[in-house]
Protein backbone atom coordinates (compact mmCIF):
# COMPACT_ATOMS: atom_id res chain seq x y z
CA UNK A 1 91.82 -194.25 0.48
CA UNK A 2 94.19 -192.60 -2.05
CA UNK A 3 97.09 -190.40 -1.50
CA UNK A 4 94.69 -187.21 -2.69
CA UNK A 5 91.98 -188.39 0.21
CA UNK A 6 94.70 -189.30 2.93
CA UNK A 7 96.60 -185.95 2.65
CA UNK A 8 93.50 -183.61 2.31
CA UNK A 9 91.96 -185.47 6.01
CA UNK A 10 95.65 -185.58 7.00
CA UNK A 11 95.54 -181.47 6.26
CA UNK A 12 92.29 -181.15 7.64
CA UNK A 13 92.76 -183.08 11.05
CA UNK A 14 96.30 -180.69 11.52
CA UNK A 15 94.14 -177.88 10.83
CA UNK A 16 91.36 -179.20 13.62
CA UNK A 17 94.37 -180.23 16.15
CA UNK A 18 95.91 -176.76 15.97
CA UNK A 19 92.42 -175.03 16.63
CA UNK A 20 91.90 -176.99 19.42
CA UNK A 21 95.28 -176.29 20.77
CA UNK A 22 94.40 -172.29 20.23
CA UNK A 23 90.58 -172.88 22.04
CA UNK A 24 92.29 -174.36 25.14
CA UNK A 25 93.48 -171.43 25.88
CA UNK A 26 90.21 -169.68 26.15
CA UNK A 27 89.05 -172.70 28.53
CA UNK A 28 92.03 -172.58 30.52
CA UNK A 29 92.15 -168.99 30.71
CA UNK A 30 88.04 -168.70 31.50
CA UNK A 31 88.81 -170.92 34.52
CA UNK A 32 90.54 -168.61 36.62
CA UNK A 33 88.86 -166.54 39.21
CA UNK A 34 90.76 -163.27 38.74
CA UNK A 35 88.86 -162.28 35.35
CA UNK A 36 85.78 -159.78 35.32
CA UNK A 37 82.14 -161.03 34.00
CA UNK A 38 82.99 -159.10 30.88
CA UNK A 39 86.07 -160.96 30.23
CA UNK A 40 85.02 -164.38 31.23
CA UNK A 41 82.05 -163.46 28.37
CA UNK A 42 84.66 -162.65 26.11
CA UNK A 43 86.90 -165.76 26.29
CA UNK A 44 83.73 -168.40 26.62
CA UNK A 45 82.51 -166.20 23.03
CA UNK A 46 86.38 -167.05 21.47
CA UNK A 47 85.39 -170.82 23.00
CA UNK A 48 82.23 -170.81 21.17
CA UNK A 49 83.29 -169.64 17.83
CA UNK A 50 86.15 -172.28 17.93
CA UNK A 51 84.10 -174.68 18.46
CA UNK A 52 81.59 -173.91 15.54
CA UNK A 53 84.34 -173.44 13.16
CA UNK A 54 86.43 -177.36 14.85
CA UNK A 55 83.15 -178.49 13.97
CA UNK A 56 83.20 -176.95 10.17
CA UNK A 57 86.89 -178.80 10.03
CA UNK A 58 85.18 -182.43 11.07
CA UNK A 59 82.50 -181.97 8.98
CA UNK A 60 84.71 -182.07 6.38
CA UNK A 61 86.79 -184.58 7.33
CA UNK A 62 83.61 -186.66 7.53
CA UNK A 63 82.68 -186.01 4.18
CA UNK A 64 86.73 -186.60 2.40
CA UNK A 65 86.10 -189.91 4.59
CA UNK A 66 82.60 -190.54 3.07
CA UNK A 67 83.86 -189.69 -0.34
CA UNK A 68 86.95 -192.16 -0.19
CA UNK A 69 84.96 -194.91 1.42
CA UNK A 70 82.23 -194.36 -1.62
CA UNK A 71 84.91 -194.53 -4.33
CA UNK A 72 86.67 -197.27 -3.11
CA UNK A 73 83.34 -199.32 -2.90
CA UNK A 74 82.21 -198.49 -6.73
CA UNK A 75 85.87 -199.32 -7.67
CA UNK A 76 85.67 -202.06 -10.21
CA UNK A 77 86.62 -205.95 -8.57
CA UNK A 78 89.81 -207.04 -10.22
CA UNK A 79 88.87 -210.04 -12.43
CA UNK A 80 90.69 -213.56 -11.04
CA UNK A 81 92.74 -215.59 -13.97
């Protein structure tokens, strides 16, 4: 994988790891027993729409990944002396 490839997944795997970090507190805070219905909706909506959007991050970390593997295969072989 070149630099370009490695620091774009590098960027995009942060980027996942730090929306993660921000959805756990919806989970943790949907776990405790002194919210209402209406806020217990309210966090597991925030823990929904992190998810989709984690998801958006993978998907294209999947795809750099898939690009760099495909580049490096249709790289020309060095020729042996």
């Amino acid at each position: 994988m070149d630099d370009s490839y490695r620091e774009l997944t590098n960027r995009l795997f942060a980027t996942a790891t730090a929306m993660l970090e921000d959805a756990i507190e919806h989970a943790v805070a949907g776990q405790s027993a002194k919210h209402s219905p209406r806020q217990l909706l309210l966090h597991a909506e925030r823990l929904q729409q992190a998810a989709r959007e984690i998801a958006v991050i993978a998907d294209a970390c999947a795809i750099v990944a898939r690009l760099a593997s495909a580049e490096r295969r249709n790289r020309p072989k060095p020729k042996l002396r």
